[in-house]
Protein backbone atom coordinates (compact mmCIF):
# COMPACT_ATOMS: atom_id res chain seq x y z
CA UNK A 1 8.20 19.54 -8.02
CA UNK A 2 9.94 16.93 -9.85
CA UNK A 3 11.10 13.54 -7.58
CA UNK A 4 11.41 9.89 -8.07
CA UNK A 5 9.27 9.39 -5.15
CA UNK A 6 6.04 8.37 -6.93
CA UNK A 7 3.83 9.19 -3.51
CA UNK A 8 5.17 12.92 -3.58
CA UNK A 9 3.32 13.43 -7.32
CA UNK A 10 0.30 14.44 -7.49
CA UNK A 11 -2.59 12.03 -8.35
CA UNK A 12 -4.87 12.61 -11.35
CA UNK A 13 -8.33 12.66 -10.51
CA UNK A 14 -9.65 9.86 -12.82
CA UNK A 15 -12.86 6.92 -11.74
CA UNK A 16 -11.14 4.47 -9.52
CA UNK A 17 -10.48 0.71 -11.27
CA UNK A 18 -12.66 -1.56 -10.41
CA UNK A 19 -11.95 -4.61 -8.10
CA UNK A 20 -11.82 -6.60 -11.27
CA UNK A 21 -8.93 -4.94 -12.81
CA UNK A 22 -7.35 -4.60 -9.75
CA UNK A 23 -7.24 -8.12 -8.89
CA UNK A 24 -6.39 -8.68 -12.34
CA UNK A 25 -3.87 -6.33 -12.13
CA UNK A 26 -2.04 -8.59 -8.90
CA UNK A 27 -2.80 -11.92 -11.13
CA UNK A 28 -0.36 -10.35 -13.68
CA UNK A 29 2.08 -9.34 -11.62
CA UNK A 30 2.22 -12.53 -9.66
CA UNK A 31 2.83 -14.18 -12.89
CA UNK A 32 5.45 -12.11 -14.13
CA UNK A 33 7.47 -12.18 -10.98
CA UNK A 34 7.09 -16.02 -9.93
CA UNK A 35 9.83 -17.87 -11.40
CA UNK A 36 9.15 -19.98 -14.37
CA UNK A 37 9.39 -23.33 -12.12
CA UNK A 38 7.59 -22.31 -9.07
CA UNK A 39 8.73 -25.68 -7.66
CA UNK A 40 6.38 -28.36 -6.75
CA UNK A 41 4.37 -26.24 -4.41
CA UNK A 42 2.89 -23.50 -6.88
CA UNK A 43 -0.12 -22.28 -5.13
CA UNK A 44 1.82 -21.83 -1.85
CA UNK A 45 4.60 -19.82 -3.78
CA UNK A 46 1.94 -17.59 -5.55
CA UNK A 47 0.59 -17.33 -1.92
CA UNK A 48 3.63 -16.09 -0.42
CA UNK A 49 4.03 -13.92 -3.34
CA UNK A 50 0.74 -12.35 -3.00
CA UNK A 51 1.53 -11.92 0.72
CA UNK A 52 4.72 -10.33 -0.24
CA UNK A 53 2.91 -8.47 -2.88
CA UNK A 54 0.25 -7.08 -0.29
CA UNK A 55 3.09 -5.79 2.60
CA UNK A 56 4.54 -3.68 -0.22
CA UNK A 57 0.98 -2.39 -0.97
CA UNK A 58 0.18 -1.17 2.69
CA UNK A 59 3.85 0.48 2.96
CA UNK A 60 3.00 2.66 -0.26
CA UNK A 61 -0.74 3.29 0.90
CA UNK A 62 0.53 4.53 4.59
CA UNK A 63 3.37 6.33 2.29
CA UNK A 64 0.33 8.34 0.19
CA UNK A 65 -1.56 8.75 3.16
CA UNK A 66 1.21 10.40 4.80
CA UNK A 67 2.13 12.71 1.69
CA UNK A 68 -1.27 13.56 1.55
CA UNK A 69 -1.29 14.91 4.83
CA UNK A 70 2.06 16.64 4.81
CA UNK A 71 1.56 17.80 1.10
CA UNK A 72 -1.91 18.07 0.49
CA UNK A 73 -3.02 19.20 3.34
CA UNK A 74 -5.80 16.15 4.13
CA UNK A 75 -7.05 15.82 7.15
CA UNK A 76 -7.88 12.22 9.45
CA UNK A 77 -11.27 13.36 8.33
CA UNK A 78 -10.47 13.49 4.99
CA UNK A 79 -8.65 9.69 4.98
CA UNK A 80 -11.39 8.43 6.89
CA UNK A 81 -13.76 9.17 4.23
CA UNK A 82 -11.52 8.42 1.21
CA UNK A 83 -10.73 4.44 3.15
CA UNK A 84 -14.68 4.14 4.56
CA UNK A 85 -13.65 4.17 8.06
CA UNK A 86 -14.03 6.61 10.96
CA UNK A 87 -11.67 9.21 11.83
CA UNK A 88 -10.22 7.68 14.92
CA UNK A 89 -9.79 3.98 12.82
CA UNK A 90 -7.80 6.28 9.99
CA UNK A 91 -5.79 7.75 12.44
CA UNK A 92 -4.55 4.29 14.30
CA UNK A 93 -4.13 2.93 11.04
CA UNK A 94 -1.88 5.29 9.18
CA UNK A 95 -0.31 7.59 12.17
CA UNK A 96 2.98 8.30 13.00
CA UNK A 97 5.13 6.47 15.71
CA UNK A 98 8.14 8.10 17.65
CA UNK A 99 10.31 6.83 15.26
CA UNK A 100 8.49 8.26 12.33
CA UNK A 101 6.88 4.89 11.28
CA UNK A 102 3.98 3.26 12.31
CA UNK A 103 5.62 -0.25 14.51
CA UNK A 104 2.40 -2.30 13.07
CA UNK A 105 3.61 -2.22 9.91
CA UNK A 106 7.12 -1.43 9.44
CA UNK A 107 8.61 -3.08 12.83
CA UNK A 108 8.76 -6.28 11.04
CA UNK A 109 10.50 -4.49 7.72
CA UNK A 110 13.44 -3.96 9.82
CA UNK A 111 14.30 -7.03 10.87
CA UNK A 112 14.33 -8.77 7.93
């Protein structure tokens, strides 16, 4: 099925990156996407950055998880084991609300 939404592909099974290259990874990005003049607060920009950086991460994770369960077939079993937490933890963290999103996490997207 081709689609521009990345989370509806499937994943290649490949060995995980380490935490290394992932947090090498964010250091890039950070870099490329803070202005060249960060002002004459750097740290705090990078830090908002990152912050910024790390919202986006958690709406594509809950995004996989939820393909995974609509597409793939996964179940809270299945997450909990793939995240290291229990079943009922995977469930709070990456269900459903009424309104199709999870309030914890997207809520706050909406108002801004």
């Amino acid at each position: 099925m081709a689609t521009d939404l990345p989370y509806l592909e499937p994943v290649p099974k490949e060995t995980p990156p380490s935490q290394r290259r992932i947090d090498a990874a964010v250091q890039d990005v950070l870099s490329a996407v803070l202005p060249a003049d960060p002002g004459d607060q750097p740290r705090l920009a990078r830090a908002v950055l990152a912050q910024r950086l790390a919202a986006a991460a958690t709406r594509i994770s809950r995004a996989e998880v939820m393909a995974a369960r609509d597409h793939d077939g996964a179940t809270w079993e299945e997450v909990a084991q793939a995240f290291g937490i229990s079943r009922q933890a995977a469930h709070e963290r990456f269900r459903t609300g009424p309104d199709g999103l999870h309030s914890r996490y997207f809520k706050r997207q909406r108002l801004t």
